[in-house]
Protein backbone atom coordinates (compact mmCIF):
# COMPACT_ATOMS: atom_id res chain seq x y z
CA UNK A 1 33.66 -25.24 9.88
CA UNK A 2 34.98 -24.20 6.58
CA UNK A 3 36.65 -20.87 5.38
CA UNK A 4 34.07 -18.28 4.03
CA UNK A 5 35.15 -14.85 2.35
CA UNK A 6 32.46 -14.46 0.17
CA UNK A 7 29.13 -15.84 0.68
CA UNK A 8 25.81 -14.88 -0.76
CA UNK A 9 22.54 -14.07 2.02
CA UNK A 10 18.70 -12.53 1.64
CA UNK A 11 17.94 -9.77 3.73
CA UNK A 12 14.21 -8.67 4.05
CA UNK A 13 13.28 -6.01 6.16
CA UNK A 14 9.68 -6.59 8.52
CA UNK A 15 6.40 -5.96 7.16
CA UNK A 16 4.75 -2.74 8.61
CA UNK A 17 1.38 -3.57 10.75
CA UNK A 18 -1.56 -3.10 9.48
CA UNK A 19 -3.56 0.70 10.81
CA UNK A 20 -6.51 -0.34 12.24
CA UNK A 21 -10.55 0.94 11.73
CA UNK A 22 -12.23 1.18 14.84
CA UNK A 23 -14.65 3.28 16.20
CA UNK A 24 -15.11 4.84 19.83
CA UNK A 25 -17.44 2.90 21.83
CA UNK A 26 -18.27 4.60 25.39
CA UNK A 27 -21.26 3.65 27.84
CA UNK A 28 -21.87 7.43 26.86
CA UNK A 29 -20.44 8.13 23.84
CA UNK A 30 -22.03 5.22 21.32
CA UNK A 31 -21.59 6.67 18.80
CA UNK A 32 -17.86 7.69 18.89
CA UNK A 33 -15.89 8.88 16.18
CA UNK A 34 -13.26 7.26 14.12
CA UNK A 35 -10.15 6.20 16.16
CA UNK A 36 -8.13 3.80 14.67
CA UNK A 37 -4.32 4.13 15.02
CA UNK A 38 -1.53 3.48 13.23
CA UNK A 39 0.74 0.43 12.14
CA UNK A 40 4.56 0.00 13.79
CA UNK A 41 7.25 0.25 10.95
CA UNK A 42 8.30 -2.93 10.57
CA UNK A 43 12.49 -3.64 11.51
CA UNK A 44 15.21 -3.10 9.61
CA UNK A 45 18.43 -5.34 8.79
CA UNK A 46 21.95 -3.95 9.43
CA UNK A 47 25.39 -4.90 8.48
CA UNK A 48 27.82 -4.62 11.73
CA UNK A 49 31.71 -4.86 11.54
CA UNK A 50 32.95 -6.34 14.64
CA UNK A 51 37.13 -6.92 14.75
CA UNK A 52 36.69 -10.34 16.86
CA UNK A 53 35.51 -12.00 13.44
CA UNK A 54 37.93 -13.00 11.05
CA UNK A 55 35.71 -14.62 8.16
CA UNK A 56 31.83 -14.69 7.35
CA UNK A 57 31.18 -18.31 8.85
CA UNK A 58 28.72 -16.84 11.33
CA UNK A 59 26.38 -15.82 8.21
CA UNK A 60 26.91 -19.49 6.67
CA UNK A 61 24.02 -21.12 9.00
CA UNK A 62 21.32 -19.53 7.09
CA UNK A 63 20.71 -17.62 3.66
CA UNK A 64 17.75 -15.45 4.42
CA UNK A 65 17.53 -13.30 6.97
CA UNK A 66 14.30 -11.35 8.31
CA UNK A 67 13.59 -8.43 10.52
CA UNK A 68 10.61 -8.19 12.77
CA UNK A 69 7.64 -7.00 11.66
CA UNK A 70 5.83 -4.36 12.89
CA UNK A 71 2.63 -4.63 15.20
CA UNK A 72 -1.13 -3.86 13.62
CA UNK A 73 -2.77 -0.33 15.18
CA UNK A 74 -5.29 -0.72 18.23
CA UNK A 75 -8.59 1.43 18.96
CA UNK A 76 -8.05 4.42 20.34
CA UNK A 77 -5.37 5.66 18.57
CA UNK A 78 -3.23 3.49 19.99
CA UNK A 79 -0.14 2.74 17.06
CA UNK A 80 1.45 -0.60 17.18
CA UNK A 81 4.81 -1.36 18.33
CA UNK A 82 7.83 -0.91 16.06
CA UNK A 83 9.62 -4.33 14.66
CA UNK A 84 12.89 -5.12 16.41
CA UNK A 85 15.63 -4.27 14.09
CA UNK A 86 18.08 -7.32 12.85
CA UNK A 87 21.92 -6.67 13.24
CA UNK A 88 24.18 -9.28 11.28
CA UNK A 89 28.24 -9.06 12.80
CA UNK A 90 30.38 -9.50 10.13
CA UNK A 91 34.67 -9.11 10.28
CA UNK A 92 35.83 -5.73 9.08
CA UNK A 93 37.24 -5.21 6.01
CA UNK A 94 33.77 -6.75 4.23
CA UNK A 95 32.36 -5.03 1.63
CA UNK A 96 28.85 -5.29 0.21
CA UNK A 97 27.25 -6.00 -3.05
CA UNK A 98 23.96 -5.59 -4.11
CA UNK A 99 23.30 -8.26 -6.74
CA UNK A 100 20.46 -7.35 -8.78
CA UNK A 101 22.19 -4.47 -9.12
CA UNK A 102 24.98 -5.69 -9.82
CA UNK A 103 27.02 -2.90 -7.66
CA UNK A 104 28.65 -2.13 -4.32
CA UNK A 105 26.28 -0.27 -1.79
CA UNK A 106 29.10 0.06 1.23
CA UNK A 107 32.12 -1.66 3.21
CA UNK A 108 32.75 -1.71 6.62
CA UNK A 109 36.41 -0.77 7.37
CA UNK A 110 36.05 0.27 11.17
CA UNK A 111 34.79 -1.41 14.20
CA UNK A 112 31.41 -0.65 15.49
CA UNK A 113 30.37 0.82 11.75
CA UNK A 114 27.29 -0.10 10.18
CA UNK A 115 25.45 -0.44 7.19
CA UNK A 116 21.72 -0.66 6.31
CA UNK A 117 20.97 -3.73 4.25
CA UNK A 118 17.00 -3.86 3.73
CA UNK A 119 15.28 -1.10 5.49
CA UNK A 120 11.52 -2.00 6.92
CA UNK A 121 8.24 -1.76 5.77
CA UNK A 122 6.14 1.51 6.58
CA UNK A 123 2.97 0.97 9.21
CA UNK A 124 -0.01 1.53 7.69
CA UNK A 125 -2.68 4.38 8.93
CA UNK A 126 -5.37 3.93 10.97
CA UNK A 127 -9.06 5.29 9.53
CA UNK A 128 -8.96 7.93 12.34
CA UNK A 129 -5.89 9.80 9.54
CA UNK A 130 -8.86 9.90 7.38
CA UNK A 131 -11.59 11.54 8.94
CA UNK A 132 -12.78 14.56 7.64
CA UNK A 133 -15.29 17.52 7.31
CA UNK A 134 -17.05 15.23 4.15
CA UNK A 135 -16.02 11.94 5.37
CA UNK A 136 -16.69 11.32 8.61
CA UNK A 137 -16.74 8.29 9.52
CA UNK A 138 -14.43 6.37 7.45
CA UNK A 139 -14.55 2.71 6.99
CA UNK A 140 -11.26 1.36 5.55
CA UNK A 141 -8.09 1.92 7.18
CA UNK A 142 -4.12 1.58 5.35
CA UNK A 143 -2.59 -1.79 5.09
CA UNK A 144 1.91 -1.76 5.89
CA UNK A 145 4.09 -1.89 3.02
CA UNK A 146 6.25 -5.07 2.70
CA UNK A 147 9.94 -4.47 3.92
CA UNK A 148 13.02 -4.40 1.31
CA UNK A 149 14.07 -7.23 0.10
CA UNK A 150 17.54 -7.74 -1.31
CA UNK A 151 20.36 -10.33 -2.74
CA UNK A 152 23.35 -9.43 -1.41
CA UNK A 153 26.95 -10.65 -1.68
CA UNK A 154 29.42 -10.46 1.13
CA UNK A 155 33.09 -10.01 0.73
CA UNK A 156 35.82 -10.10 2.78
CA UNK A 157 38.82 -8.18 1.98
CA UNK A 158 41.25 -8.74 5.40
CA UNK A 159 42.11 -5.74 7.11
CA UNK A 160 46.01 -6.33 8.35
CA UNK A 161 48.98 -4.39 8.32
CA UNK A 162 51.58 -6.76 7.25
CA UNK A 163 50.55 -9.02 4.22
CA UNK A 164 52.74 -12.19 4.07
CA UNK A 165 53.49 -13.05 0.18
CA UNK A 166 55.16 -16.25 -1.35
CA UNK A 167 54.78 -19.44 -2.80
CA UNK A 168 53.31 -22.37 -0.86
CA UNK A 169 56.03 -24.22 1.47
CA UNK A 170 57.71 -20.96 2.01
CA UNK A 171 57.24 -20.74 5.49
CA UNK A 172 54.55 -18.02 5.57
CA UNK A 173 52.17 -20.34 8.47
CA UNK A 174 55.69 -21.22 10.49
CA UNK A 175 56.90 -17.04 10.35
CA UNK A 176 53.10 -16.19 11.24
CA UNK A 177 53.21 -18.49 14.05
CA UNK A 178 56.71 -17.52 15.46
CA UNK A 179 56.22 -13.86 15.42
CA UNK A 180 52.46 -13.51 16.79
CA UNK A 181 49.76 -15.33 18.45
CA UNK A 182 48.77 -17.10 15.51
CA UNK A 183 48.52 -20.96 15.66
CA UNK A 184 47.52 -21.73 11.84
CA UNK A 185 47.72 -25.35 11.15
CA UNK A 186 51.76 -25.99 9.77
CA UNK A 187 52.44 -28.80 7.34
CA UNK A 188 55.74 -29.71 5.03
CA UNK A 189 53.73 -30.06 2.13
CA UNK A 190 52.26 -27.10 -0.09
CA UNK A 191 48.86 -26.08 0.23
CA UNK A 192 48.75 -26.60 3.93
CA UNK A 193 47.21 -22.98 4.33
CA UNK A 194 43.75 -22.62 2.73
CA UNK A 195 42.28 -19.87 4.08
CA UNK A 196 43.94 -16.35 5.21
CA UNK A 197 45.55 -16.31 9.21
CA UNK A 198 45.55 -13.03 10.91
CA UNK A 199 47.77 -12.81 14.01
CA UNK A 200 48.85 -9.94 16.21
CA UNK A 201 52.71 -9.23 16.78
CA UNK A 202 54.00 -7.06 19.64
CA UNK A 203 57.05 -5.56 20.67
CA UNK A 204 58.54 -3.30 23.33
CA UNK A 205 58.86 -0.10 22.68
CA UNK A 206 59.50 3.36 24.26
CA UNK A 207 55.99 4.40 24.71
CA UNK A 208 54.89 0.76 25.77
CA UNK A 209 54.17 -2.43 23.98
CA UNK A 210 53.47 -1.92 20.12
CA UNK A 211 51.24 -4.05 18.22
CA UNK A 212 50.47 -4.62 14.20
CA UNK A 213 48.38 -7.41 12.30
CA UNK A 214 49.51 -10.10 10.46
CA UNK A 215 48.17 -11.86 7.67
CA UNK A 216 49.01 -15.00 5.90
CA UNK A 217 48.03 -14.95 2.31
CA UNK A 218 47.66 -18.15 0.68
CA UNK A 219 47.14 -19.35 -2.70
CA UNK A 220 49.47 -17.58 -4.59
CA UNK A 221 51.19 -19.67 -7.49
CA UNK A 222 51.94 -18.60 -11.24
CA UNK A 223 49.07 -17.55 -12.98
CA UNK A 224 47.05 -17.05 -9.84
CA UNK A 225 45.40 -13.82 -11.73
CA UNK A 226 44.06 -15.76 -14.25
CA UNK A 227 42.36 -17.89 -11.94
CA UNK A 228 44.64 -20.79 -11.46
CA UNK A 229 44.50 -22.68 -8.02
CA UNK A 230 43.45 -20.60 -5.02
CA UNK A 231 45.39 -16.71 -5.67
CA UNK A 232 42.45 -15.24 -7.18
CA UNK A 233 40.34 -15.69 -4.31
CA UNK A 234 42.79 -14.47 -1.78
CA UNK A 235 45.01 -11.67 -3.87
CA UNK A 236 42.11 -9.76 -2.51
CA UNK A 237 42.95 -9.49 1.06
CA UNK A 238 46.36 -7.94 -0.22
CA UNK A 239 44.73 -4.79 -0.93
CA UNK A 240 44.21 -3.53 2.58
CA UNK A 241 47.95 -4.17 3.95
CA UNK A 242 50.34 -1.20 3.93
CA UNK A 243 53.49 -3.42 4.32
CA UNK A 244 54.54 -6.89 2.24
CA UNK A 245 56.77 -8.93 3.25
CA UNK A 246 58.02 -11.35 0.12
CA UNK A 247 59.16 -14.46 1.97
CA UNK A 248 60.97 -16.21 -0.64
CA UNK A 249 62.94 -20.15 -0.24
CA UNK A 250 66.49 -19.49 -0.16
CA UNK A 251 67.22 -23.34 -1.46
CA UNK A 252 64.98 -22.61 -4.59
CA UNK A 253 66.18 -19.75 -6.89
CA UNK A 254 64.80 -16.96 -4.76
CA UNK A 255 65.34 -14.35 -7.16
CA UNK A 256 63.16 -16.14 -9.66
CA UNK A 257 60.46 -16.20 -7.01
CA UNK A 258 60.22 -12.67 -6.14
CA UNK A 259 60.48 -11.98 -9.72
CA UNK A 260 57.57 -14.11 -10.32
CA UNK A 261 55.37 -12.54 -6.91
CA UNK A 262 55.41 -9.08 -8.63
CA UNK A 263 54.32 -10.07 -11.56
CA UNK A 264 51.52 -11.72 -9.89
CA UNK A 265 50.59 -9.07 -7.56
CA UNK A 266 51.03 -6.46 -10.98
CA UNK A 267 48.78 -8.29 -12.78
CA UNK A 268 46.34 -8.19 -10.23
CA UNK A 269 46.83 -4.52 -9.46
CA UNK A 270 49.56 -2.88 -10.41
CA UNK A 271 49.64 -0.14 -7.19
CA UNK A 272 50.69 -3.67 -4.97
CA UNK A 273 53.98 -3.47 -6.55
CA UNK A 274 54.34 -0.06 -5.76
CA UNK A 275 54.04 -0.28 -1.70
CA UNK A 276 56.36 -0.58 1.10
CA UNK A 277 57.83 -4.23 1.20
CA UNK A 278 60.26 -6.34 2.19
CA UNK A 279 62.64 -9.23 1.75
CA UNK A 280 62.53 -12.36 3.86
CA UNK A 281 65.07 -14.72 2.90
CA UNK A 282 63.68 -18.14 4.72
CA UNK A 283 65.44 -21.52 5.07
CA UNK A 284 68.89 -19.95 5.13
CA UNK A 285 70.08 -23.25 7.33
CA UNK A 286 69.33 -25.41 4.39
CA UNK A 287 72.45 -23.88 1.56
CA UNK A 288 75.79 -22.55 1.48
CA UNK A 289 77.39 -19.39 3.53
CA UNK A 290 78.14 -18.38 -0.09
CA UNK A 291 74.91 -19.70 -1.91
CA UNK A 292 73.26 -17.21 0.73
CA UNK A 293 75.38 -14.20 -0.11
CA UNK A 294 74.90 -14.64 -3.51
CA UNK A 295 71.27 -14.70 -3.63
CA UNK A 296 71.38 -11.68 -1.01
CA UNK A 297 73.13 -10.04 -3.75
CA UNK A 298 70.78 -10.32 -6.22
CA UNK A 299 67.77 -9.64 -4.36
CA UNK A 300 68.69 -6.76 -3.28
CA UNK A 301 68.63 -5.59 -7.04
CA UNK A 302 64.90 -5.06 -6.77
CA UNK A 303 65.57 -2.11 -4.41
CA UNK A 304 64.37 -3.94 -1.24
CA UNK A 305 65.72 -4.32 2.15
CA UNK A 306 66.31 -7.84 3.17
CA UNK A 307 66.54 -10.14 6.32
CA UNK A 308 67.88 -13.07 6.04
CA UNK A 309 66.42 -15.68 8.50
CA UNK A 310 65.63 -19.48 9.61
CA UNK A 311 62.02 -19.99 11.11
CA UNK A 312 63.38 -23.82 11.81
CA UNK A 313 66.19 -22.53 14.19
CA UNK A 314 64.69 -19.20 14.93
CA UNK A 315 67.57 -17.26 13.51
CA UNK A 316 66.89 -14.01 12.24
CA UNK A 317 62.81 -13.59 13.72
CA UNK A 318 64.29 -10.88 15.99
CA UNK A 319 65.42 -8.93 12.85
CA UNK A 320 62.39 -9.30 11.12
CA UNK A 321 59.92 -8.20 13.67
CA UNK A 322 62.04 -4.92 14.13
CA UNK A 323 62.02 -4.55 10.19
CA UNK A 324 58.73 -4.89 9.94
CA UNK A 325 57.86 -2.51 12.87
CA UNK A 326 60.29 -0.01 11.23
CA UNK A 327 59.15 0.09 8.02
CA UNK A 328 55.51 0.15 8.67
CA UNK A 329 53.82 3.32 7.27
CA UNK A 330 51.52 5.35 9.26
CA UNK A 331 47.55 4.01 8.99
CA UNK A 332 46.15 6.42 6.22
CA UNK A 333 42.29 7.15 6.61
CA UNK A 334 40.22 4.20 5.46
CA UNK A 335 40.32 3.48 1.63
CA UNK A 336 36.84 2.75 0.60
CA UNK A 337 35.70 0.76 -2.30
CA UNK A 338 33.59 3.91 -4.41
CA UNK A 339 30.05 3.13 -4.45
CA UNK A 340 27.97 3.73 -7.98
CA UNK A 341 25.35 6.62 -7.21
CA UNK A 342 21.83 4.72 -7.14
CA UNK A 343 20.01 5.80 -9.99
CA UNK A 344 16.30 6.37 -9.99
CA UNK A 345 14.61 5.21 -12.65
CA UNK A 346 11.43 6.86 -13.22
CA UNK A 347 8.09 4.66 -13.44
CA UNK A 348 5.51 6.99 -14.38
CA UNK A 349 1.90 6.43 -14.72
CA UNK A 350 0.97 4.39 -18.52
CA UNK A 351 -2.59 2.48 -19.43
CA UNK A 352 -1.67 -0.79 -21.73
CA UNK A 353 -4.45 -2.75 -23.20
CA UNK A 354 -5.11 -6.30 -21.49
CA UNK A 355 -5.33 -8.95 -23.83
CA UNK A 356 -8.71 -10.14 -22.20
CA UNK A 357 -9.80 -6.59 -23.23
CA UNK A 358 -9.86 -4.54 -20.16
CA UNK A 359 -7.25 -2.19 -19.06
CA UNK A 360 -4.05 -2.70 -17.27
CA UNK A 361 -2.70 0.28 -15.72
CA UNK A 362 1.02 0.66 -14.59
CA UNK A 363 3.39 2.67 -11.96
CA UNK A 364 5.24 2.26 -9.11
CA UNK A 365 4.06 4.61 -7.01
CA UNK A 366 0.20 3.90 -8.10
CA UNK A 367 0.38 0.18 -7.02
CA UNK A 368 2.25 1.02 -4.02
CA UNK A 369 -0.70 2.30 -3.14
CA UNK A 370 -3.18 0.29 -4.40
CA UNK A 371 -1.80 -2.05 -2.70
CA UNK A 372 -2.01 -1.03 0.40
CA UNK A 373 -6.04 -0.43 0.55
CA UNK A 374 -9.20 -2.94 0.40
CA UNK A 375 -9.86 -2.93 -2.90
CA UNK A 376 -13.54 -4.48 -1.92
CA UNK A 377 -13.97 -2.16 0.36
CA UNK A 378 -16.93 0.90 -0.87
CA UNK A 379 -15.55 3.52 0.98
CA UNK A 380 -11.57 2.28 0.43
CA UNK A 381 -12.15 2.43 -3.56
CA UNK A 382 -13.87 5.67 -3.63
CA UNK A 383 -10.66 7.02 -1.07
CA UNK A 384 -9.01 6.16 -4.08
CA UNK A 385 -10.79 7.56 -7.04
CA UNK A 386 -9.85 10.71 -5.53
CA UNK A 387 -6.13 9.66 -5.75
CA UNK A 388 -6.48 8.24 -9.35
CA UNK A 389 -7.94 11.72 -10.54
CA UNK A 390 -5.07 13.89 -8.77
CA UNK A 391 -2.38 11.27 -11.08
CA UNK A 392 -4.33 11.84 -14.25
CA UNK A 393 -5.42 8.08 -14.68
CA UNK A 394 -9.18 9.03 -15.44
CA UNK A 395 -7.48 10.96 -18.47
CA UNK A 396 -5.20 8.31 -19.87
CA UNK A 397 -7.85 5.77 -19.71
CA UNK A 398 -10.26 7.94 -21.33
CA UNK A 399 -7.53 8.61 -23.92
CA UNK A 400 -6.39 5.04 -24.69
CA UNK A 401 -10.41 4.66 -25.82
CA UNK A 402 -11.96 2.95 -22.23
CA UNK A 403 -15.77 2.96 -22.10
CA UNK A 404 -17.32 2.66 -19.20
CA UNK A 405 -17.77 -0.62 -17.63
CA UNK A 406 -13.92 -1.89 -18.90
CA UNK A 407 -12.06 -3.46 -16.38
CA UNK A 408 -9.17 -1.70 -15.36
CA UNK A 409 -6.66 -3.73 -13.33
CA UNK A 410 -3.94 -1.99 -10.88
CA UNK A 411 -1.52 -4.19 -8.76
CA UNK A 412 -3.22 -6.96 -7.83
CA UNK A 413 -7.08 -5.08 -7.78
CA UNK A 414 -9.42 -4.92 -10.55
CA UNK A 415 -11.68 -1.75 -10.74
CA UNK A 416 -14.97 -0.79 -12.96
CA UNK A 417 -14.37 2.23 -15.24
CA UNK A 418 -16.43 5.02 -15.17
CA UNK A 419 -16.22 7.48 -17.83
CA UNK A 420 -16.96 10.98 -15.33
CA UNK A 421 -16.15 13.49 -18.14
CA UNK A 422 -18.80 11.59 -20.71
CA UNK A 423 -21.57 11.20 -18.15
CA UNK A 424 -20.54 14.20 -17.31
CA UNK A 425 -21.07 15.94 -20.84
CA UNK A 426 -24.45 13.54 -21.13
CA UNK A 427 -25.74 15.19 -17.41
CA UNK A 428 -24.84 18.71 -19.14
CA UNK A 429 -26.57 17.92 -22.22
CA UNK A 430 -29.36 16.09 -20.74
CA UNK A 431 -29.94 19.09 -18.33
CA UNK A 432 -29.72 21.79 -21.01
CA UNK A 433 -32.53 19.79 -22.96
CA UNK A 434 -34.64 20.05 -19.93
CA UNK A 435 -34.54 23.73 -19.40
CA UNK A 436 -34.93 23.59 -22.85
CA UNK A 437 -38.02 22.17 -23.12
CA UNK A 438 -39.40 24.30 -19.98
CA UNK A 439 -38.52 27.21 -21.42
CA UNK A 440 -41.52 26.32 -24.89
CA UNK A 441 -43.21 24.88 -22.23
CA UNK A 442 -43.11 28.19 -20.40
CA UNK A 443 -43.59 30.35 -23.90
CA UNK A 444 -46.76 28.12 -24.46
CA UNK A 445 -48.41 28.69 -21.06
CA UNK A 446 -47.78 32.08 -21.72
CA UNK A 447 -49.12 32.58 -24.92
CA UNK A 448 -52.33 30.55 -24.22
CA UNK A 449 -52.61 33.16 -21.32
CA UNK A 450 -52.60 35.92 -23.50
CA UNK A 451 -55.00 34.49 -25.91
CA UNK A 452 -57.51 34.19 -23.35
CA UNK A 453 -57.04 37.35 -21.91
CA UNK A 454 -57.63 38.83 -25.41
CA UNK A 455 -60.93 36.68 -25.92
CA UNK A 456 -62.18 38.38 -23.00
CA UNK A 457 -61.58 41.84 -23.71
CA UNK A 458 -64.23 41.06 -26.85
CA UNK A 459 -66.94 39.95 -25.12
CA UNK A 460 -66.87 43.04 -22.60
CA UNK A 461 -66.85 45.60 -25.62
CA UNK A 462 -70.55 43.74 -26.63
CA UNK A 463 -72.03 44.35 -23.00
CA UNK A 464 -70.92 47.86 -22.43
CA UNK A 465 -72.53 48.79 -25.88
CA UNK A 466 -75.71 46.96 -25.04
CA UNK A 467 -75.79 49.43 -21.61
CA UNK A 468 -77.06 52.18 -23.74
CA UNK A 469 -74.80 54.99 -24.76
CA UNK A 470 -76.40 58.52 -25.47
CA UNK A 471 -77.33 58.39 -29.35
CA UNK A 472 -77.53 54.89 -29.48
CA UNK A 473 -81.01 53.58 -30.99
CA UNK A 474 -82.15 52.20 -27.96
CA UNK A 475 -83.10 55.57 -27.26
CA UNK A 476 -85.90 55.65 -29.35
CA UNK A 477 -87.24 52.58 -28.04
CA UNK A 478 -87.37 52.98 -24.72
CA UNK A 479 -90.81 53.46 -22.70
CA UNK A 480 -91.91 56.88 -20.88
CA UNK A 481 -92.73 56.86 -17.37
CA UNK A 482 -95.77 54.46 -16.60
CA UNK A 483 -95.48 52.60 -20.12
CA UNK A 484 -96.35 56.19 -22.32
CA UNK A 485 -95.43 57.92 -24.53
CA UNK A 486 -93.93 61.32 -23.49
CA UNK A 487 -94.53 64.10 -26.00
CA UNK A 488 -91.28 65.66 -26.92
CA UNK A 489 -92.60 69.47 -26.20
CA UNK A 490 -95.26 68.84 -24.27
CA UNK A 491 -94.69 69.41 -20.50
CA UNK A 492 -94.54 66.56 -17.92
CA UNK A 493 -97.81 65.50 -16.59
């Protein structure tokens, strides 16, 4: 299986179940209330360090990666189960990138630490959350939300605390496999190593057996920070070491070597230079006694201590494993890659014009939850005219110039515009002309009222004057007692 230090995966978190629209049924209840219950949250997908893995082969198999998703809601209130979360082991010393945007979210320097990758989807709610005083008995229930979904890129950046430095055919695989319990494949040709070896070196010491990693960097030629053969790839997994050890060939020029190394390693980052290091002068059973000294003596110009040793014979390993032990500085607290603050970018609600004519409205949180109702459903859609009023859509669509009947499309739904502040204004006006015209209707009824009433009072003036009032000439006209005449002095008869 080959070498991976970087690779490239999919996370997606589960899907949340569905909430579910039921009603309670009972051999005496029939007609129950609402009682659907809710969705599970569907599973999330985690980043694990674990200190058994030394490179991100595990994760090679496959490029997506899914969490369970959760279960749908059940009658009776009854929620759905939760989706199983989705751990992914990974060496320590990795460190994440999201890749969209275009930054590192985290790295995982300790074992047992984790990191969330793609959280999961939300459950949805059941129609028993919306039952109310005015709606009661709702008929739509809340679909889950999908789970994250994200392009990642994996890292490794080896976590050891002696870094092994020099040119290929050095010896760096043969002193690795000496000192610790290493067994890297060993070659006398260059390029034998092609991927870092980690090993663990022990010694006795007062307090017990000591023990420190070991790492094997390959890769490193001239011009390896430009690119150039395999350094760039690995001068990475320098970073994290506290102690180099420059192992340079004593049979060829070793001062030009190590000369050469730091420039490499300052290129690349110029604090490298700066840390605790030292010599290893390898092959010292292939020159001179005085070829030795010599390039001893010169080496020990760059202000380094130095060990002169044979990993052929095994002269010098004892030296070296003391050194390095010696000079090993204490493990500082974890040196984390910094992390960009996530931005939030603000999607707030806009109306665009649809080239078919209609309406396309736009916003994040808006289709979010569009999205997660019936659009077909009656009693869903009017659930959500409530929530398109409380975000001021009614208002920009009336302002962009909609009429009632446009089409108005949000998410993935298309919905019929109705203009409520004109029919609104038309109900007003059309009212106001009807208590309008009941109020001359009124006035008319009223006035023919009092015209009759005075047509009357004109005809009873005739009939009381026709009664006889004392003077009036009917007086003279009317008959005495048995049809005569009475005289007007004369006495009654």
């Amino acid at each position: 299986m080959p070498f991976r230090d970087v690779i490239e995966v999919i996370v997606q978190g589960g899907r949340g179940g569905d909430g579910a629209m039921s009603f309670l049924r009972l051999k005496y209840v029939p007609k129950g209330g609402p009682d659907g219950g809710h969705g599970g949250a569907g599973g999330s997908v985690w980043l694990e360090a674990n200190e058994a893995l030394h490179s991100l082969d595990s994760l090679g198999q496959n490029r997506t990666y899914r969490a369970q998703a959760g279960q749908p809601g059940e009658g009776r209130e009854r929620a759905g189960a939760s989706g199983a979360d989705l751990v992914l082991q990974v060496p320590v010393g990795t460190v994440v990138f999201d890749l969209e945007r275009g930054e590192a979210i985290g790295e995982l320097l300790e074992h047992g630490e984790r990191l969330p990758a793609a959280a999961g989807g939300q459950g949805g709610r059941g129609n028993a959350a919306f039952a109310s005083a005015r709606r009661q008995a709702p008929r739509f229930s809340e679909a889950g939300t999908r789970g994250e979904r994200r392009r990642l890129r994996l890292e490794l950046r080896t976590i050891a605390d002696v870094g092994l430095v020099g040119y290929p055919n050095a010896g760096k695989s043969s002193l690795l496999a000496a000192l610790s319990n290493a067994r890297p494949r060993v070659a006398d040709y260059p390029f034998t190593t092609l991927h870092p070896q980690l090993g663990t070196v022990e010694r006795s010491g007062p307090s017990g057996v000591e023990r420190l990693t070991m790492a094997d960097i390959p890769g490193i030629i001239e011009d390896a920070h430009l690119g150039r053969g395999l350094g760039l790839d690995f001068l990475r997994h320098i970073a994290r070491t506290r102690l180099l050890v420059y192992l340079l060939d004593a049979a060829d020029d070793p001062v030009a070597t190590l000369d050469a190394l730091q420039h490499e390693l300052r290129a690349y980052d110029p604090a490298l230079v700066d840390r605790p290091a030292l010599v290893a002068l390898n092959k010292i059973d292939l020159v001179e006694e005085a070829e030795a000294r010599a390039a001893e003596a010169e080496a020990t110009a760059f202000g380094l201590p130095l060990v002169r040793l044979s990993v052929l014979t095994g002269s010098g390993l004892d030296e070296v494993r003391q050194a390095v032990f010696e000079l090993l500085p204490p493990r500082p607290a974890p040196v984390r890659t910094p992390a960009r603050p996530q931005q939030v970018v603000a999607d707030p609600v806009r109306v665009e014009r649809a080239t078919d004519g209609g309406w396309v409205v736009r916003g994040r949180e808006l289709e979010t939850v569009v999205e997660r109702f019936d659009a077909s459903n009656r009693d869903a859609v009017a659930y959500l005219q409530h929530h398109f009023a409380s975000l001021g859509v009614n208002k920009l669509l009336a302002r962009a110039g909609a009429k009632s009947g446009d089409d108005v499309t949000i998410a993935s739904a298309v919905f019929e515009y109705f203009d409520d502040d004109g029919a609104e204004a038309d109900a007003r006006a059309s009212r106001a002309s009807e208590a309008a015209e009941q109020r001359a209707a009124e006035r008319r009824y009223l006035a023919s009222q009092r015209g009759s009433e005075d047509s009357e009072t004109d005809d009873g003036g005739s009939a009381f004057e026709a009664t006889g009032e004392p003077g009036g000439d009917d007086d003279d006209e009317a008959p005495g007692e048995g049809g005569q005449e009475r005289p007007d002095d004369g006495p009654v008869r």
